[in-house]
Protein backbone atom coordinates (compact mmCIF):
# COMPACT_ATOMS: atom_id res chain seq x y z
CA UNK A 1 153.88 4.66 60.68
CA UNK A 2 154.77 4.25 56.77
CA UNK A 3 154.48 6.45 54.21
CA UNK A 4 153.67 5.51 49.97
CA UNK A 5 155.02 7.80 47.88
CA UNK A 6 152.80 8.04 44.68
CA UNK A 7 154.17 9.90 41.80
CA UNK A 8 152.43 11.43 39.19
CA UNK A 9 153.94 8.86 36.50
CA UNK A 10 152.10 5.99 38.74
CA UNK A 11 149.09 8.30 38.10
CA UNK A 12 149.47 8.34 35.09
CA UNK A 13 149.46 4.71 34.62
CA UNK A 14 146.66 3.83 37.07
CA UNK A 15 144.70 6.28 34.58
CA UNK A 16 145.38 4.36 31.81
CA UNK A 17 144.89 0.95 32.92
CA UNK A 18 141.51 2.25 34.02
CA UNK A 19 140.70 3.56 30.32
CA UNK A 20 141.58 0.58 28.53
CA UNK A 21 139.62 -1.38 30.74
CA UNK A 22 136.59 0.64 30.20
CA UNK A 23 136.85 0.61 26.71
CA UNK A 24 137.28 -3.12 26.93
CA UNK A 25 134.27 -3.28 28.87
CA UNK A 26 131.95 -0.86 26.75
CA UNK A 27 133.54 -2.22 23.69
CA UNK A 28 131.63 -5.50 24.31
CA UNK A 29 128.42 -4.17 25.42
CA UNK A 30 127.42 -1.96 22.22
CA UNK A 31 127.81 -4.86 19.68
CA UNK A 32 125.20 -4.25 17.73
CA UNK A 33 122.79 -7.20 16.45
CA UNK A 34 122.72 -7.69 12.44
CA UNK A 35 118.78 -8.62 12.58
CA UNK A 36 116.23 -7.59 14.43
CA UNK A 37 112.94 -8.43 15.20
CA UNK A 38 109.27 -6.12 14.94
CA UNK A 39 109.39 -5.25 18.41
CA UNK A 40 113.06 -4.15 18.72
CA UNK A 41 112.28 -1.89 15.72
CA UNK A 42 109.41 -0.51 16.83
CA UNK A 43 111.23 0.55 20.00
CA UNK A 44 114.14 2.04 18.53
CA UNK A 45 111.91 3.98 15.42
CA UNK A 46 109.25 4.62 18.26
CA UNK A 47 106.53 3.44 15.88
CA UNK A 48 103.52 1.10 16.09
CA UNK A 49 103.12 -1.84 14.70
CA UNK A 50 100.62 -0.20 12.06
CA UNK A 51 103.05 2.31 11.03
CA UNK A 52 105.89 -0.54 10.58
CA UNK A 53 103.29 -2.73 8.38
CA UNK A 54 103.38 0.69 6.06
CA UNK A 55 106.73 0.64 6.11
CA UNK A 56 106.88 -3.29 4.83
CA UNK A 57 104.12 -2.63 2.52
CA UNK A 58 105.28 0.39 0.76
CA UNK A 59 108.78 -0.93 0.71
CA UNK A 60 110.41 2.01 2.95
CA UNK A 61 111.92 -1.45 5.11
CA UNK A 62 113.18 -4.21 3.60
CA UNK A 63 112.44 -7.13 5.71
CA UNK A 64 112.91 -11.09 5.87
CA UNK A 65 110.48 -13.33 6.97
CA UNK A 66 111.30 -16.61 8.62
CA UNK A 67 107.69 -18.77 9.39
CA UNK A 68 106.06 -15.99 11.43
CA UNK A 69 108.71 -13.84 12.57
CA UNK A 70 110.12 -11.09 10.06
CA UNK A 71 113.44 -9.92 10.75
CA UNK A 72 114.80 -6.51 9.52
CA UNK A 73 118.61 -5.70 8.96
CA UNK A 74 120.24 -3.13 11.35
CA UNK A 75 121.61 -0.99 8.67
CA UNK A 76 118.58 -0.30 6.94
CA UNK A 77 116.82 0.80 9.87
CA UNK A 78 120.00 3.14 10.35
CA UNK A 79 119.38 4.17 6.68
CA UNK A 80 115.73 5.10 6.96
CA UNK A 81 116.71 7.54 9.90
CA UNK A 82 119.48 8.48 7.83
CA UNK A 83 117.34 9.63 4.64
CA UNK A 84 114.32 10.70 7.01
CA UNK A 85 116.72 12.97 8.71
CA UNK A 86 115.98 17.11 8.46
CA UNK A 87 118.17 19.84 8.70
C-alpha cells in the first residue's frame, strides 16, 4: 500500500487553478448584450408591454426601431433604474 503526501502548498495551488477557471468560466457567461429587444426589457424592468409603450412615448427609453422590431440599448435601461432608484 502507497501513500501521497499532499502539502498544503499543492493546496494551495489546486485552489487557485480552480478560481481562475471559474472566473474564466463565469467571465464568459455574463457578457452582457448591447441591444435588446421589447420582451427582454420587459422581463428585466418587470413591466408590460403598455407600461414600456409609455416609456417610448414619453421619451423615459430611447429606443431604435429596425422594420418591426425596436431595440433598446443596455445602458439606458441600466440608467432608468439608476435615476428611478430611492433611498
Amino acid at each position: 500500500m502507497t501513500f501521497e503526501v499532499i502539502t498544503k502548498d499543492d493546496l494551495k495551488t489546486l485552489k487557485q487553478e480552480i478560481i481562475t477557471e471559474l472566473k474564466t468560466i463565469l467571465g464568459s457567461q455574463t457578457e452582457q448584450k448591447k441591444w435588446l429587444k421589447s420582451a427582454d426589457v420587459r422581463e428585466m424592468l418587470n413591466i408590460s408591454p403598455g407600461t414600456l409603450q409609455n416609456l417610448r412615448v414619453n421619451g423615459t427609453l430611447p429606443f431604435t426601431k429596425m422594420g418591426k422590431t425596436m431595440y433598446y440599448e443596455y445602458d439606458d435601461v441600466i440608467k432608468i433604474l439608476t435615476q428611478n432608484k430611492s433611498a
